[in-house]
N, C-alpha and C. Protein backbone atom coordinates (compact mmCIF):
# COMPACT_ATOMS: atom_id res chain seq x y z
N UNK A 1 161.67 43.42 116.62
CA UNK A 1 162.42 42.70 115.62
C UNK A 1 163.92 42.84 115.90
N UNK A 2 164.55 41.98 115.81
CA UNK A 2 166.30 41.99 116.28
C UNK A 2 166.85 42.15 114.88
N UNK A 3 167.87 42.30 114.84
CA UNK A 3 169.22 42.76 113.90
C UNK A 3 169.33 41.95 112.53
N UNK A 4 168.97 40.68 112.52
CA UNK A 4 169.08 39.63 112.05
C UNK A 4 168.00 39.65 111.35
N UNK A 5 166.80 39.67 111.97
CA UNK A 5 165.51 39.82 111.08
C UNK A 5 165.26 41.21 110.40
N UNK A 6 165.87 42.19 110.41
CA UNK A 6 165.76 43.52 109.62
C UNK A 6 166.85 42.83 108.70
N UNK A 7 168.08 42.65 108.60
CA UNK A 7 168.87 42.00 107.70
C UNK A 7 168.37 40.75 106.38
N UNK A 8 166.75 40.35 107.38
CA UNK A 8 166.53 39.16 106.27
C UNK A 8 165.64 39.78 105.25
N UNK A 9 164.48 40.69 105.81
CA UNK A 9 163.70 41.69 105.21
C UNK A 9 164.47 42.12 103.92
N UNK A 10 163.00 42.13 103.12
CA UNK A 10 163.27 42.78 101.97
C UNK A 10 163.54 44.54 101.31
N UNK A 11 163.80 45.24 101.01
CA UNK A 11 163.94 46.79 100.28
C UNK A 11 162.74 47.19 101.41
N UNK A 12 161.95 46.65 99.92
CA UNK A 12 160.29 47.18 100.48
C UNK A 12 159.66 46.84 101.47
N UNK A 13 160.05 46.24 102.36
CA UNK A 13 159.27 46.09 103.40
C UNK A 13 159.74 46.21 104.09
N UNK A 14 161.36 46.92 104.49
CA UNK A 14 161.77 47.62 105.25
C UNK A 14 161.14 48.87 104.99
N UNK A 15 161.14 49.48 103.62
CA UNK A 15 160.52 50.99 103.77
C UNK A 15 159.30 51.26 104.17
N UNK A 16 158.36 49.95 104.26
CA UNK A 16 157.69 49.86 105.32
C UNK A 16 157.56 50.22 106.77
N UNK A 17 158.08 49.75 107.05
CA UNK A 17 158.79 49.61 108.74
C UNK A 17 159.32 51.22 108.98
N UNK A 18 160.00 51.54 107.57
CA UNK A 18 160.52 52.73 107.99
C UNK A 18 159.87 53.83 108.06
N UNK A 19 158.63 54.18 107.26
CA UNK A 19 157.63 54.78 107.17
C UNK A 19 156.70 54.78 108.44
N UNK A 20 156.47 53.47 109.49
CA UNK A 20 156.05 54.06 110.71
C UNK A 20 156.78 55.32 111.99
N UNK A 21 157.92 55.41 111.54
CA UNK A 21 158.96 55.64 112.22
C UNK A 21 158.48 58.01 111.56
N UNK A 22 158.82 58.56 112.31
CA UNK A 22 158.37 59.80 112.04
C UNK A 22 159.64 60.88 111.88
N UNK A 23 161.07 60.16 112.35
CA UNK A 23 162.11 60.76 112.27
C UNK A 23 162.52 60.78 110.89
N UNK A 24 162.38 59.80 110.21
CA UNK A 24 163.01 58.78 108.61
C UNK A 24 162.39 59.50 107.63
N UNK A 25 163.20 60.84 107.02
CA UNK A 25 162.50 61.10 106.03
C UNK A 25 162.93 60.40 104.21
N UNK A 26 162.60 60.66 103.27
CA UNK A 26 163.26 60.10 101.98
C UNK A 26 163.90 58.72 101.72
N UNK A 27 162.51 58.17 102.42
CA UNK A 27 162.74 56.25 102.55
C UNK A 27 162.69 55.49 101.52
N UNK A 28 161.80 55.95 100.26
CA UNK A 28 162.34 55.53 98.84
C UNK A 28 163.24 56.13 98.24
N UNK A 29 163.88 56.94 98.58
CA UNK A 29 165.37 57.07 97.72
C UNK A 29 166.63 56.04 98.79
N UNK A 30 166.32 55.33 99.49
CA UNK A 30 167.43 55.08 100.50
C UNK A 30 167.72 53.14 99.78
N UNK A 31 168.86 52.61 100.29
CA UNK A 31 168.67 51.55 99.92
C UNK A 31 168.84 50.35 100.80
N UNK A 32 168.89 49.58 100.52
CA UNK A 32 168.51 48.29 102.07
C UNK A 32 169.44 48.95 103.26
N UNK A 33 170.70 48.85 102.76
CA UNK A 33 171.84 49.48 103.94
C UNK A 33 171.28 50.43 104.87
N UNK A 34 171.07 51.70 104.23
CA UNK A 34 170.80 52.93 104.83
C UNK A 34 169.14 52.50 105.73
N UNK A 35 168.51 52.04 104.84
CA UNK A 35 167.00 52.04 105.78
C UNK A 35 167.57 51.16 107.15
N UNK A 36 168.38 50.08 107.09
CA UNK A 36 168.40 49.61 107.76
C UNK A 36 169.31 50.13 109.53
N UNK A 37 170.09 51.42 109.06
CA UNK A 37 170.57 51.82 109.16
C UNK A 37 169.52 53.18 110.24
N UNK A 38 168.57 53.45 109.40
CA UNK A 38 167.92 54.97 110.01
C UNK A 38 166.63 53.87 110.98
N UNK A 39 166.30 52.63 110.58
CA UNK A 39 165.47 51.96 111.53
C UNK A 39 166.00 52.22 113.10
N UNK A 40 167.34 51.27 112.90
CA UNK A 40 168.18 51.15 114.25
C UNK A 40 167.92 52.45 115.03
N UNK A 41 168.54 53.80 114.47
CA UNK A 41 168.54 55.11 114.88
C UNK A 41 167.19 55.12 115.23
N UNK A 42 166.30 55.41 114.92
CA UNK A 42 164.77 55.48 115.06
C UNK A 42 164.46 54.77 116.11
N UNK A 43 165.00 53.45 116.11
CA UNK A 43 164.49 52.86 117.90
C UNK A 43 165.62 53.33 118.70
N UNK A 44 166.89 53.95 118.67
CA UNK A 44 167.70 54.19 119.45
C UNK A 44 168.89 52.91 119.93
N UNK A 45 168.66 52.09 119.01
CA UNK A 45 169.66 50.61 118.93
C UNK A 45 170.94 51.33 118.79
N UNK A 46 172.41 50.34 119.33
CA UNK A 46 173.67 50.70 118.79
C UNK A 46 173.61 50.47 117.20
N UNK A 47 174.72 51.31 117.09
CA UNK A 47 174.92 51.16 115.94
C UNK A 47 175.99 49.66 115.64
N UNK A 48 176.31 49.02 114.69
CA UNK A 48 176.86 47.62 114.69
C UNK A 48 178.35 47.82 113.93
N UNK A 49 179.32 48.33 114.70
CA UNK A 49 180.56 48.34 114.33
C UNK A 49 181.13 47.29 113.54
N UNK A 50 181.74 47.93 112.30
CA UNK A 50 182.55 47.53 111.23
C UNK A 50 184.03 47.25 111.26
N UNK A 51 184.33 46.02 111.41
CA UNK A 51 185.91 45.93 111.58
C UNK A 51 186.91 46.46 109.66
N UNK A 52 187.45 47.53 110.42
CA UNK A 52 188.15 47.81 109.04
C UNK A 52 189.59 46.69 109.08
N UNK A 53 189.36 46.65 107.70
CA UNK A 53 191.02 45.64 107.89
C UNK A 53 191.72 46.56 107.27
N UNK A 54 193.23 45.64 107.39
CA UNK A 54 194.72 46.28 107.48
C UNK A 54 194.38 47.08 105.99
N UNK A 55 195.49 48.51 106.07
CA UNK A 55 196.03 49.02 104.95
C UNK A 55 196.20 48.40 103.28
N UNK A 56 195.98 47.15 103.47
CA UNK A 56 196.05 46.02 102.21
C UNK A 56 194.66 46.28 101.00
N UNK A 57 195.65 46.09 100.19
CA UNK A 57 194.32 46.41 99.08
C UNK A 57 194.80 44.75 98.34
N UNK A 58 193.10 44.43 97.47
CA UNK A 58 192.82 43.31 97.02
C UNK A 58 194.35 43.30 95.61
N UNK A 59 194.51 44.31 94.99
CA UNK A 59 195.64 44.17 93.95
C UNK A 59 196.79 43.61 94.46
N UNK A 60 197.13 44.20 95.86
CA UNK A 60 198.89 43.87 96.21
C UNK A 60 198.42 42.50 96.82
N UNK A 61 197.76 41.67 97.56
CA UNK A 61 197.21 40.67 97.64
C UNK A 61 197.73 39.70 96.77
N UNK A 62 197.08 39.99 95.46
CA UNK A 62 197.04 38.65 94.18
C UNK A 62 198.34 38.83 93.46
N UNK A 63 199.27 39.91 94.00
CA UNK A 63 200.39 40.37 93.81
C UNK A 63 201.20 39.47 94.09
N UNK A 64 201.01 39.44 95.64
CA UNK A 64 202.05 38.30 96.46
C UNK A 64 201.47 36.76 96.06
N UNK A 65 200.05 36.88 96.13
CA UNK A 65 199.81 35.45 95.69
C UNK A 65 200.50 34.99 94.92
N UNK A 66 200.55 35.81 93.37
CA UNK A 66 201.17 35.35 92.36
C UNK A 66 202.77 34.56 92.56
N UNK A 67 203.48 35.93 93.48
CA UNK A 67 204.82 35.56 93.68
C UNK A 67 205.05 34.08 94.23
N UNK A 68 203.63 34.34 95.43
CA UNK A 68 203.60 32.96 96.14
C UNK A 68 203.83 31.78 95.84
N UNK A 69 202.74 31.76 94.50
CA UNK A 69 202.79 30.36 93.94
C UNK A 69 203.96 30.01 92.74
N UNK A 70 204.38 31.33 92.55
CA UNK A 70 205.99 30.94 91.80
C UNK A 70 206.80 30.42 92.83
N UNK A 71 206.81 30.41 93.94
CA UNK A 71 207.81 30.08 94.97
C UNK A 71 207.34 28.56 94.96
N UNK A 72 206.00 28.60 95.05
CA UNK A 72 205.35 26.86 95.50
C UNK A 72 205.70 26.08 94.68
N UNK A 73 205.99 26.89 92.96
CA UNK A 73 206.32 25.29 91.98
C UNK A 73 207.43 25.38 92.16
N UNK A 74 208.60 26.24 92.37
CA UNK A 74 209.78 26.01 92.51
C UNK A 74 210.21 25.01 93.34
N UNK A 75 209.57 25.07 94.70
CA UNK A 75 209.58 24.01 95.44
C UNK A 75 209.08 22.62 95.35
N UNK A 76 208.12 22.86 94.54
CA UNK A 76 207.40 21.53 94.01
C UNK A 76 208.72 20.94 93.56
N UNK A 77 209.15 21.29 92.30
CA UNK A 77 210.17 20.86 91.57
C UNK A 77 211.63 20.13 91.81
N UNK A 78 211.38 21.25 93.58
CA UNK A 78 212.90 20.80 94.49
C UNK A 78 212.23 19.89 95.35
N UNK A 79 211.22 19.61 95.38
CA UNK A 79 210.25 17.97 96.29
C UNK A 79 211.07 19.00 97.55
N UNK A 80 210.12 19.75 97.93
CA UNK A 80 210.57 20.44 99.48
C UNK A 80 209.05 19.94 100.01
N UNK A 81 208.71 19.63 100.81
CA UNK A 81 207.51 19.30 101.21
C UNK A 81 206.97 20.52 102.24
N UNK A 82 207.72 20.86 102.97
CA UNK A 82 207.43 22.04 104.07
C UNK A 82 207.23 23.00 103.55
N UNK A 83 207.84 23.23 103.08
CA UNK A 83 208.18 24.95 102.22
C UNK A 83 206.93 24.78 101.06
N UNK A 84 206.45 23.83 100.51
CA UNK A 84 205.30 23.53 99.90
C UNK A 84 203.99 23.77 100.69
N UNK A 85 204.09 23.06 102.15
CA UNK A 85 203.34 23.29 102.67
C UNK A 85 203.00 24.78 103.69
N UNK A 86 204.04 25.01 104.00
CA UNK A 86 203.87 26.53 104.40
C UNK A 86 203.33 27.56 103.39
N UNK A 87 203.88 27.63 102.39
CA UNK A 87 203.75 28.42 100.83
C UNK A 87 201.97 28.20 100.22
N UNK A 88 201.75 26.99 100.73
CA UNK A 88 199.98 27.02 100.32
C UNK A 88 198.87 27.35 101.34
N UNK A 89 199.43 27.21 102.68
CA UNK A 89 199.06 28.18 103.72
C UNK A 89 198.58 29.31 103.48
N UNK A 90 200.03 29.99 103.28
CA UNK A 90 200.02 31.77 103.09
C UNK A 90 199.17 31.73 101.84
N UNK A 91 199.32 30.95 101.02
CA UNK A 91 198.30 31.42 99.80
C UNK A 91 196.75 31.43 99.90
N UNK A 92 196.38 30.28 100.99
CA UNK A 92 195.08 30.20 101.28
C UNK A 92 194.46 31.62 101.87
N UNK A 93 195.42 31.76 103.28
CA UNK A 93 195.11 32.77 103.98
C UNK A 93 194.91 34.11 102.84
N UNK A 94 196.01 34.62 101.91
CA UNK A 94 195.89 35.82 101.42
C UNK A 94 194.63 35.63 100.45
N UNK A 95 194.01 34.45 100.10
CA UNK A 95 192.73 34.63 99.33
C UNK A 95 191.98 34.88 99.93
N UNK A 96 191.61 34.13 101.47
CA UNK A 96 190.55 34.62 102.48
C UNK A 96 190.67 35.89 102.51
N UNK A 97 191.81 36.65 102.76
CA UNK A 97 191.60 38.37 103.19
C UNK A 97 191.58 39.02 101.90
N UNK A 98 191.79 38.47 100.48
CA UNK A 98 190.98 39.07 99.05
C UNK A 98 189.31 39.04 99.61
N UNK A 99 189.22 37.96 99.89
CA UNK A 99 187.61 37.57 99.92
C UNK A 99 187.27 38.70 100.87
N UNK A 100 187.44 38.83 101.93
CA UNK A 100 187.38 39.50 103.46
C UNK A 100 187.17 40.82 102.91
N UNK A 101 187.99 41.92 102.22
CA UNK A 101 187.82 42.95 101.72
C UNK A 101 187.51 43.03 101.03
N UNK A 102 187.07 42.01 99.55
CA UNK A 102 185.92 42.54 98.60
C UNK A 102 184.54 42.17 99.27
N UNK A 103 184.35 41.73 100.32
CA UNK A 103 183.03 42.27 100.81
C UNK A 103 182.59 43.34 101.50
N UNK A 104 183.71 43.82 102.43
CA UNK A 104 184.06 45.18 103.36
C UNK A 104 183.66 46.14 102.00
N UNK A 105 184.31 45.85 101.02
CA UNK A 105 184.21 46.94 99.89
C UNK A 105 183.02 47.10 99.46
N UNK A 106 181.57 46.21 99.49
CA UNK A 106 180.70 46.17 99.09
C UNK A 106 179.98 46.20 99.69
N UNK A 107 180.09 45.94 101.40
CA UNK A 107 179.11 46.85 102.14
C UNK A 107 179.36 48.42 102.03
């Protein structure tokens, strides 16, 4: 089974899987992550490196957003078109990397 198909598997039927395995002890206290986790180990697979992102936390983020989009109506107001359009850029991007690390956070 490849990486992808242990990922689609359910709780229980990984602790299945994990229960053939003779290394894996305390497979019902564990939860999808971890079983999926002591499987890999158990066949001797790499482990699947986690890109940590920058020092940035999701608060200072919606921080600058905020500032951001005070800058964007200002400009709205001054009909700047560039500076409008650069300014909703950066705002897009800093929601993607909100998004980006509240999932990092929840794996």
């Amino acid at each position: 089974m490849e990486e992808k198909d242990l990922e689609k598997l359910t709780a229980t039927k990984l602790r299945e899987i994990a229960k053939q395995y003779e290394g894996i002890t305390g497979v019902h206290a564990m939860k999808k992550e971890e079983l999926i986790r002591a499987i890999r180990e158990a066949r001797g697979e790499p482990q699947k490196e986690v890109k940590k992102v920058t020092g940035e936390t999701i608060y200072t983020l919606k921080k600058q957003i905020k500032m951001l989009k005070a800058e964007k109506k200002a400009a709205q107001e001054k009909k700047d078109k560039k500076l409008v359009a650069t300014l909703r850029k950066k705002i897009k991007r800093f929601r993607r990397l909100t998004r980006k690390l509240a999932k990092a956070k929840s794996q």
